[in-house]
C-alpha atoms as a PDB file:
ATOM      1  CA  UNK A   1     -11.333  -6.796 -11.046  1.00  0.00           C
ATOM      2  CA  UNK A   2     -15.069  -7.111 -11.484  1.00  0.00           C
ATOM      3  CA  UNK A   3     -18.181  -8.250  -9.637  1.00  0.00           C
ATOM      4  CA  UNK A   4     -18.363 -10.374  -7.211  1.00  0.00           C
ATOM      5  CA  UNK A   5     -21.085 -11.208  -3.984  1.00  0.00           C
ATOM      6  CA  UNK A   6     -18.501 -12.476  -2.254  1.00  0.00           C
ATOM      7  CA  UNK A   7     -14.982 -10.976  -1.780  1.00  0.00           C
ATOM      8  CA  UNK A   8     -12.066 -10.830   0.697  1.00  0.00           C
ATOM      9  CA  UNK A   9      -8.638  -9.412   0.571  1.00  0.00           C
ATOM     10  CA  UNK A  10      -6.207  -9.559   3.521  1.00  0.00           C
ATOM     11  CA  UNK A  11      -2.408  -7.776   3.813  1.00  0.00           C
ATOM     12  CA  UNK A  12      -1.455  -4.612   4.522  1.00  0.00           C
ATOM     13  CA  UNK A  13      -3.015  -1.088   3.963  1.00  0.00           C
ATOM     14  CA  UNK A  14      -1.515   0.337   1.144  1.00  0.00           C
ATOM     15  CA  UNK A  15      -3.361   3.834   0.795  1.00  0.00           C
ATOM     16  CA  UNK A  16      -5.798   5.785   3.246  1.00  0.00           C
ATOM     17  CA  UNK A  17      -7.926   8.937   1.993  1.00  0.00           C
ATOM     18  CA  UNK A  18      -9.817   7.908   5.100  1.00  0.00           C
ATOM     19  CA  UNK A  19     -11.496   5.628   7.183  1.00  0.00           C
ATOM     20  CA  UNK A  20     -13.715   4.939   4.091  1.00  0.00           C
ATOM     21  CA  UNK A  21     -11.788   4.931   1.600  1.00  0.00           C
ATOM     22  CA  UNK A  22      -8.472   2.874   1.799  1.00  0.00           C
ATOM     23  CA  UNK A  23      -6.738   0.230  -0.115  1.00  0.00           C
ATOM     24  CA  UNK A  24      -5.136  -3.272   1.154  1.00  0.00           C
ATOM     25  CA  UNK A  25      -2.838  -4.494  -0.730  1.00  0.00           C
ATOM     26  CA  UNK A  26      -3.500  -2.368  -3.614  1.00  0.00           C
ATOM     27  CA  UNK A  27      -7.086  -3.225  -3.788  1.00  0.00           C
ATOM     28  CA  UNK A  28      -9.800  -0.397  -3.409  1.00  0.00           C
ATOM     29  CA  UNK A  29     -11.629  -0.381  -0.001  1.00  0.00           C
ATOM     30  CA  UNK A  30     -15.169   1.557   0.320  1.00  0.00           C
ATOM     31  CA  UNK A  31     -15.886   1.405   3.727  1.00  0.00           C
ATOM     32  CA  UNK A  32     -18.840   3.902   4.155  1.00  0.00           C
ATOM     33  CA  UNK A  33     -20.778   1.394   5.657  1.00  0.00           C
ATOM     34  CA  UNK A  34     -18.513  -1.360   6.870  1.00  0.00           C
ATOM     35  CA  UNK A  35     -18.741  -2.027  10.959  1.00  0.00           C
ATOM     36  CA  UNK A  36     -14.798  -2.070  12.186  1.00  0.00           C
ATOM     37  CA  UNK A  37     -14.612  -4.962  14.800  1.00  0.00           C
ATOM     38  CA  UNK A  38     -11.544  -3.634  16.065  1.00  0.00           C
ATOM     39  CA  UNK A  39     -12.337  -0.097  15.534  1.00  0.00           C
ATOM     40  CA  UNK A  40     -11.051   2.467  13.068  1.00  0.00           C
ATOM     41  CA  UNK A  41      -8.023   4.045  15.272  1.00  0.00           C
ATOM     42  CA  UNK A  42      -5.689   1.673  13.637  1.00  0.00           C
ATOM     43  CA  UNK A  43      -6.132   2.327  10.027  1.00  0.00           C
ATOM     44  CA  UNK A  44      -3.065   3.449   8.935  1.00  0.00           C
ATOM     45  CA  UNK A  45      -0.562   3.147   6.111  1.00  0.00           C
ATOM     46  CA  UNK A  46       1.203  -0.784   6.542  1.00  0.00           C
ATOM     47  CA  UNK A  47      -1.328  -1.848   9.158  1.00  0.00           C
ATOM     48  CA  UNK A  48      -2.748  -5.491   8.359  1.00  0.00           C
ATOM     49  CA  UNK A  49      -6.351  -5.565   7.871  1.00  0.00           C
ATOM     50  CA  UNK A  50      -8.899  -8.126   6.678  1.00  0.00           C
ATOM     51  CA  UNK A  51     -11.836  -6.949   4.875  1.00  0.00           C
ATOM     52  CA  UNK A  52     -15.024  -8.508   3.845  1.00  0.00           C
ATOM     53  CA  UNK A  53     -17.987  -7.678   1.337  1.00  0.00           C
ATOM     54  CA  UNK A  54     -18.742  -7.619  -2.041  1.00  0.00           C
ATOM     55  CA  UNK A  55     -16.411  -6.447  -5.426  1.00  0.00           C
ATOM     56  CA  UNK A  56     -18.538  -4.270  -7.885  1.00  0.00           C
ATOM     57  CA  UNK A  57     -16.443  -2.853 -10.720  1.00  0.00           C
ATOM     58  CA  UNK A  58     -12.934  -3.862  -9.176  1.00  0.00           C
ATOM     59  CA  UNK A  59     -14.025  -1.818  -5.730  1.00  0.00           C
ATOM     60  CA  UNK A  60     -14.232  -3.478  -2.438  1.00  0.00           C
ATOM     61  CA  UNK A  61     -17.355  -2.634  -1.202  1.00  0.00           C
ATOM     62  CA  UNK A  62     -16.612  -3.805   2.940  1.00  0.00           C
ATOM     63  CA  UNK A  63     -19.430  -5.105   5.427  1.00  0.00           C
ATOM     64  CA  UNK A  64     -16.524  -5.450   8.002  1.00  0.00           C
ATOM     65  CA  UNK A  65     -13.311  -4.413   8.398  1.00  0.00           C
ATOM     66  CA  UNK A  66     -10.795  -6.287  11.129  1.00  0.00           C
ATOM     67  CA  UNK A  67      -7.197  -4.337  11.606  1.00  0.00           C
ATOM     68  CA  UNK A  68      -4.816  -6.693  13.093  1.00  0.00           C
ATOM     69  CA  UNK A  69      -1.910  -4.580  13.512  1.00  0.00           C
ATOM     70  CA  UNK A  70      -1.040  -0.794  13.261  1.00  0.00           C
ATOM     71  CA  UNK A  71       1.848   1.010  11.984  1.00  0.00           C
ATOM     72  CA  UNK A  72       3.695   3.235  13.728  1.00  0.00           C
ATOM     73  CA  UNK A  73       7.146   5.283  13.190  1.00  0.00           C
ATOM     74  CA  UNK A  74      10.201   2.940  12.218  1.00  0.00           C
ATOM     75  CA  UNK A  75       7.950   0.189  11.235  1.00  0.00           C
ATOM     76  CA  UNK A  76       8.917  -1.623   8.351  1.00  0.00           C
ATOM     77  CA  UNK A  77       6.606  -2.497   5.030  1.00  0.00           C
ATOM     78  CA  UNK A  78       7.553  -4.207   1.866  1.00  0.00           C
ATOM     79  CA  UNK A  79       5.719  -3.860  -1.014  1.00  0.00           C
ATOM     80  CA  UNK A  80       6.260  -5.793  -4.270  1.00  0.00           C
ATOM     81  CA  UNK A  81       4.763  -4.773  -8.050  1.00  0.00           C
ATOM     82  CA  UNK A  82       5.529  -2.499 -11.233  1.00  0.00           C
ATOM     83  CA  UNK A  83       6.745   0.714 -10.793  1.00  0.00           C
ATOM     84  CA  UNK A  84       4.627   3.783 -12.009  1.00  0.00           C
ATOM     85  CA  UNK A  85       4.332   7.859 -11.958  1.00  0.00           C
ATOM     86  CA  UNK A  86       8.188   7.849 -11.679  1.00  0.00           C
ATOM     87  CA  UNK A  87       9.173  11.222 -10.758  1.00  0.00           C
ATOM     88  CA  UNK A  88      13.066  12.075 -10.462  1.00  0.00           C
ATOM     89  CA  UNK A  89      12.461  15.964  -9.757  1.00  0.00           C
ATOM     90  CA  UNK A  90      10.631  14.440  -5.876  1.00  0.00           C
ATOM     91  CA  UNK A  91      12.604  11.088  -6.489  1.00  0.00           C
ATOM     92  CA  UNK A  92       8.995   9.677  -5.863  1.00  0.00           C
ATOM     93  CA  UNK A  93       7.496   6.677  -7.678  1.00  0.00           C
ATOM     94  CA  UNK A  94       3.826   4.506  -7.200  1.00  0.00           C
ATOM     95  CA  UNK A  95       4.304   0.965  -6.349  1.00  0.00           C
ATOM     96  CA  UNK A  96       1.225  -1.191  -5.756  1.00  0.00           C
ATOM     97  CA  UNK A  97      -1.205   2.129  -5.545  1.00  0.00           C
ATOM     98  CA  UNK A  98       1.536   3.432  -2.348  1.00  0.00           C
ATOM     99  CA  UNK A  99       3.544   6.402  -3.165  1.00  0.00           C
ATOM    100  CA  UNK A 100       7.394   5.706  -2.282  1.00  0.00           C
ATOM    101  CA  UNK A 101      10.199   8.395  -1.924  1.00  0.00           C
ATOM    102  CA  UNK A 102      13.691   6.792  -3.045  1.00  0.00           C
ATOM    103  CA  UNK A 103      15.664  10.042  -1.309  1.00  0.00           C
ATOM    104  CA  UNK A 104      17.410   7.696   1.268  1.00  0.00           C
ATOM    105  CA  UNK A 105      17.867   4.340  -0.270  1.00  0.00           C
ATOM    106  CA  UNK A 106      21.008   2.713   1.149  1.00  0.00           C
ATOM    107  CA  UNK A 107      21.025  -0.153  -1.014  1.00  0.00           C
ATOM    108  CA  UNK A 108      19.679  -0.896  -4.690  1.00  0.00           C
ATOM    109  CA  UNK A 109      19.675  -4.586  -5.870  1.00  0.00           C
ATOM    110  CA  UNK A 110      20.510  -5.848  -9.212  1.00  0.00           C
ATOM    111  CA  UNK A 111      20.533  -2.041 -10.713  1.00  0.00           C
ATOM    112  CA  UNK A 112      20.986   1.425  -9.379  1.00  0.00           C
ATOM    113  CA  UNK A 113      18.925   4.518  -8.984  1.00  0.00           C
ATOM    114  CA  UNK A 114      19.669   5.372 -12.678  1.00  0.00           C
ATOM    115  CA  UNK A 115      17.837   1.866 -13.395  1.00  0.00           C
ATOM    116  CA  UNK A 116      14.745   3.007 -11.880  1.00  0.00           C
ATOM    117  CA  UNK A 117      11.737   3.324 -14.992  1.00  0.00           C
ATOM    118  CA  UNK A 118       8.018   3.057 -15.446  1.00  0.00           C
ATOM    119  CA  UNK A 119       6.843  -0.199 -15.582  1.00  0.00           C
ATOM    120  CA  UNK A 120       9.959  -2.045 -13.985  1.00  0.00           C
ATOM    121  CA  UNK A 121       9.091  -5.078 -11.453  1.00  0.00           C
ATOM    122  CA  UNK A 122      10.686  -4.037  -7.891  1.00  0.00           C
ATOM    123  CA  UNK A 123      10.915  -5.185  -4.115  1.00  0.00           C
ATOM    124  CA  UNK A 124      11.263  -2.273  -1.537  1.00  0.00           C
ATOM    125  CA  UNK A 125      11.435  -2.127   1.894  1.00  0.00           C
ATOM    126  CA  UNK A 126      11.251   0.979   3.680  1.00  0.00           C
ATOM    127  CA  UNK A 127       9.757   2.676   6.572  1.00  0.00           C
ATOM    128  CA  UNK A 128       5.928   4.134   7.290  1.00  0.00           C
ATOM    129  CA  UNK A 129       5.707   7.309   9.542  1.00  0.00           C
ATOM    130  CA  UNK A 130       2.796   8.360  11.088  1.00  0.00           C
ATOM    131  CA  UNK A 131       0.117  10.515   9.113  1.00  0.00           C
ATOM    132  CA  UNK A 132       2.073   9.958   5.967  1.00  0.00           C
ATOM    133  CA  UNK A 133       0.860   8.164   3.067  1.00  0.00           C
ATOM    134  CA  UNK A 134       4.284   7.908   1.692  1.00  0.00           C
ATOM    135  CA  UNK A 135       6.682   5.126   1.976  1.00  0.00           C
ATOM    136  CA  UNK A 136      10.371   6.191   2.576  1.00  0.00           C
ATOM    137  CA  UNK A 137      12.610   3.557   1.008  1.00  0.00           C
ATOM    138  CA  UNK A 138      15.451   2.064   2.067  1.00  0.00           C
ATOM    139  CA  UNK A 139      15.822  -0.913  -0.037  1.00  0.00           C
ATOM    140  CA  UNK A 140      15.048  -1.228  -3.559  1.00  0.00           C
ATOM    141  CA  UNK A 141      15.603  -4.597  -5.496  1.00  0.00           C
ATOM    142  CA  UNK A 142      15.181  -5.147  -9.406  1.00  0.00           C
ATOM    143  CA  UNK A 143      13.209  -8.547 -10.072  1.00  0.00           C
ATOM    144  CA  UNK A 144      13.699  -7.906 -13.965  1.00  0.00           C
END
């Protein structure tokens, strides 16, 4: 968070409003005038990019954008941080800026779906679809 000339983050894509604005790894992307060495096609939720510019006021602003991998149906992703925006009328929750249903979770560690609460410190694993932004669980561990 802050200002920076030069700035980098690398992991997966965590949000995508679109090619110009995403997030990796939870951190804010603007992209409006980034080149793509790889192209844009790949920019989807849990593909691994590395992007490159400058940080003004916590914001990514890229100069170039290199996807590595895309996502596609079945593919795993694992994000780790503190839950938020819990919702047990969707059985949504936000986890690292990445919304995350909990419908289908076949296994909970170290708690239980009644455990789940804002600000709680999880590990889930879960699969990305295609055109989705949302992250359908499967596992959900409690690092409390």
């Amino acid at each position: 968070v802050g200002n920076s000339d030069k700035a980098e983050v690398e992991g997966l894509v965590t949000s995508v409003t679109s090619t110009a604005l995403f997030s990796v790894s939870g951190v804010a992307v603007d992209a409006r005038s980034a080149s793509f060495s790889n192209g844009s096609a790949g920019l989807v939720l849990g593909a691994r990019a590395e992007v490159e510019g400058t940080l003004v006021n916590g914001t990514l602003i890229a100069k170039e954008v290199k996807l590595q991998a895309t996502a596609s149906s079945g593919k795993e992703i694992e994000l780790n941080g503190t839950l938020s925006g819990l919702s047990s009328s969707s059985k949504t929750f936000v986890l690292r800026g990445v919304t995350v249903s909990y419908s289908n979770v076949a296994r909970y560690d170290n708690g239980s779906e009644a455990s789940l609460a804002d600000g709680k410190k999880l590990e889930v694993k879960g699969q990305t679809t295609p055109n989705s932004s949302v992250v359908n669980a499967t596992r959900i561990k409690f690092n409390d």
